[in-house]
Protein backbone atom coordinates (compact mmCIF):
# COMPACT_ATOMS: atom_id res chain seq x y z
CA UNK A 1 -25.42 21.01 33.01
CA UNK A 2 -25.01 20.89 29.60
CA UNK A 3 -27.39 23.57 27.56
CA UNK A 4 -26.80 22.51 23.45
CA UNK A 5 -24.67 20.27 21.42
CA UNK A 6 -23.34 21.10 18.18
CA UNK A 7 -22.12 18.59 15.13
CA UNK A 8 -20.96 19.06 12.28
CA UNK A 9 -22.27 17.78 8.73
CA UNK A 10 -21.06 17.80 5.47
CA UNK A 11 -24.51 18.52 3.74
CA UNK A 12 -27.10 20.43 5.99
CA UNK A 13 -30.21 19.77 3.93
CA UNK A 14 -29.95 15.69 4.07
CA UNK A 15 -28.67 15.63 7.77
CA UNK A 16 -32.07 18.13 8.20
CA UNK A 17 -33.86 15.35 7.13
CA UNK A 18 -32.28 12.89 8.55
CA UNK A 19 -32.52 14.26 12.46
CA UNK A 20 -36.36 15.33 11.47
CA UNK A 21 -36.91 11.72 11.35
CA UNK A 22 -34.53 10.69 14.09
CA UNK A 23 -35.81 13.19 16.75
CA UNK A 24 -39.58 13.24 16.22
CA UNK A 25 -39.80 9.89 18.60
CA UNK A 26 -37.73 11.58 21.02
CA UNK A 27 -39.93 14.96 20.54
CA UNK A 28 -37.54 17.37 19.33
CA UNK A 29 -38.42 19.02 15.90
CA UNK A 30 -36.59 21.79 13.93
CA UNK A 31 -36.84 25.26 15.66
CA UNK A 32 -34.69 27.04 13.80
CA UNK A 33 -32.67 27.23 10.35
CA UNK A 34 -29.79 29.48 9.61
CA UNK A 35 -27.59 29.70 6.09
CA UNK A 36 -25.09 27.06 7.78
CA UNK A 37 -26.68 25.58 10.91
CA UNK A 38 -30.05 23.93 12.08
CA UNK A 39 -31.18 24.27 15.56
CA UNK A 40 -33.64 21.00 17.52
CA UNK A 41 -35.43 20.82 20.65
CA UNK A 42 -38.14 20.56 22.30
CA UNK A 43 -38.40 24.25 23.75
CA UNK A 44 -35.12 25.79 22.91
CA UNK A 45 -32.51 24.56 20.46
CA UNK A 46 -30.49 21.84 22.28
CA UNK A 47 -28.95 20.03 19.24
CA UNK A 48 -27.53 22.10 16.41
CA UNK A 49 -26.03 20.62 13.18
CA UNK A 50 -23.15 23.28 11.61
CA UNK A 51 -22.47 23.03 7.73
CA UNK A 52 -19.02 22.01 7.48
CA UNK A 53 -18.70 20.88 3.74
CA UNK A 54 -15.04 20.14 3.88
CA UNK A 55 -15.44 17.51 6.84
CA UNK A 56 -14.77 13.87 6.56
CA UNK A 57 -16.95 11.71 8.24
CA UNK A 58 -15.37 10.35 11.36
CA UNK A 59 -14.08 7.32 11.71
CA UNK A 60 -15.69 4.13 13.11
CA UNK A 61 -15.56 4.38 15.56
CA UNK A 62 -15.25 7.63 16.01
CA UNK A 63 -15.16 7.26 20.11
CA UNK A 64 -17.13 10.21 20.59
CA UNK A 65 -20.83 9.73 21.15
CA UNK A 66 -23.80 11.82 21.98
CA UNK A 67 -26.72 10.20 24.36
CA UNK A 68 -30.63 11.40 24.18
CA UNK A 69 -32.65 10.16 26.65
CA UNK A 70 -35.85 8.83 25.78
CA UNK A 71 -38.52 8.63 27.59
CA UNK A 72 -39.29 4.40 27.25
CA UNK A 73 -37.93 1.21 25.39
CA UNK A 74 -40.36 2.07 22.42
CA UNK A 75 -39.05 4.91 21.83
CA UNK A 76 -35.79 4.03 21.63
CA UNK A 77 -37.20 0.97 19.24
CA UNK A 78 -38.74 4.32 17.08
CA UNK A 79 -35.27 6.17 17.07
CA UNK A 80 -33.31 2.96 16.13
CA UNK A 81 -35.79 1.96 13.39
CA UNK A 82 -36.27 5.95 12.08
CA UNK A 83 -32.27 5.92 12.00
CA UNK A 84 -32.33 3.04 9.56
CA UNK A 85 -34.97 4.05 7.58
CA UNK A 86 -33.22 7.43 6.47
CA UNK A 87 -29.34 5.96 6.07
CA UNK A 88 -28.24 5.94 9.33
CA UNK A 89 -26.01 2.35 10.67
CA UNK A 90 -26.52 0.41 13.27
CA UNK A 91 -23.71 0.46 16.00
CA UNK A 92 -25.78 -1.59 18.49
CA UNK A 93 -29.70 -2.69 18.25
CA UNK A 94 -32.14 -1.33 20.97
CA UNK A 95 -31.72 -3.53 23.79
CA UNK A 96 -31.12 -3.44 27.49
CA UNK A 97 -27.19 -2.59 28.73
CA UNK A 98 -25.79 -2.36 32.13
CA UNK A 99 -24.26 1.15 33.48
CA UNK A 100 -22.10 1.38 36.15
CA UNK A 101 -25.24 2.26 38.71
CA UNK A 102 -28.04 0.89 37.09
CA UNK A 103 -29.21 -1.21 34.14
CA UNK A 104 -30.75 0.56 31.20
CA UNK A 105 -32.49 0.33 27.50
CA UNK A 106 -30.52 1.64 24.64
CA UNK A 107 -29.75 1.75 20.69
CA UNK A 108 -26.62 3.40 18.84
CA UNK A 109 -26.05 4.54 15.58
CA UNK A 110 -23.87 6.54 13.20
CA UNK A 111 -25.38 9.30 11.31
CA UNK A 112 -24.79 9.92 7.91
CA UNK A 113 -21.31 11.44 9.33
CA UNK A 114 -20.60 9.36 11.49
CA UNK A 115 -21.85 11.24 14.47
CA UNK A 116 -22.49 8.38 16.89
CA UNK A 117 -25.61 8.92 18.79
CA UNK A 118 -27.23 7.23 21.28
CA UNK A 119 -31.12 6.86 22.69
CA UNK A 120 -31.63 5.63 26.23
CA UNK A 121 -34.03 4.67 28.41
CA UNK A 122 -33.43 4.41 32.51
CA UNK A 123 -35.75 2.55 34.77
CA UNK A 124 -37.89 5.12 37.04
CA UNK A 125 -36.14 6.64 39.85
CA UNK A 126 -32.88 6.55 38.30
CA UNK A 127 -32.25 9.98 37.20
């Protein structure tokens, strides 16, 4: 199992603000700052962004992607639309998609790096 991600962004205080507003649907918030990195979670920090002020923002796409899951459809509707609101581009509207064992809700973006990240929803029972 996986136990934290880390990206990296070129300027730490706007990406702060950025994933403030992109995790609160999800409920993750800020738990903890450092000089070059912020930690998120909901208990422990599972999603770090790492100041890295020479990096260019990935290509799109990039073909690296990082999924959340979220809890239902309207919350990935919340992610998606908080994404948008604070700069982030749409890379596939909230909507439903079909995995290879089971059908699920989901919405992509790009962060202001070009981070692509994911929110999805699974029907009950299919964890």
């Amino acid at each position: 199992m996986i136990d934290h991600v880390s990206i990296p962004v070129r300027n730490l205080a706007a990406s702060t603000r950025f994933y403030e507003a992109l995790l609160a649907p999800l409920g993750m918030a800020k738990l903890v700052e450092r000089a070059g990195s912020v930690g998120f979670g909901k208990r422990y920090p599972e999603l770090w962004l790492n100041l890295r002020p020479g990096h260019q923002p990935l290509p799109s796409p990039s073909g690296c992607h990082l999924c959340l899951r979220a809890p239902t459809e309207e919350i990935v509707r919340r992610f998606f639309a908080a994404a948008l609101a604070h700069g982030g581009v749409d890379t596939g509207a909230p909507g439903p998609r079909q995995a290879t064992m089971t059908g699920y809700y989901a919405a992509f973006i790009e962060d202001l790096d070009g981070n692509r990240i994911e929110a999805a929803s699974f029907p009950a029972g299919s964890d």
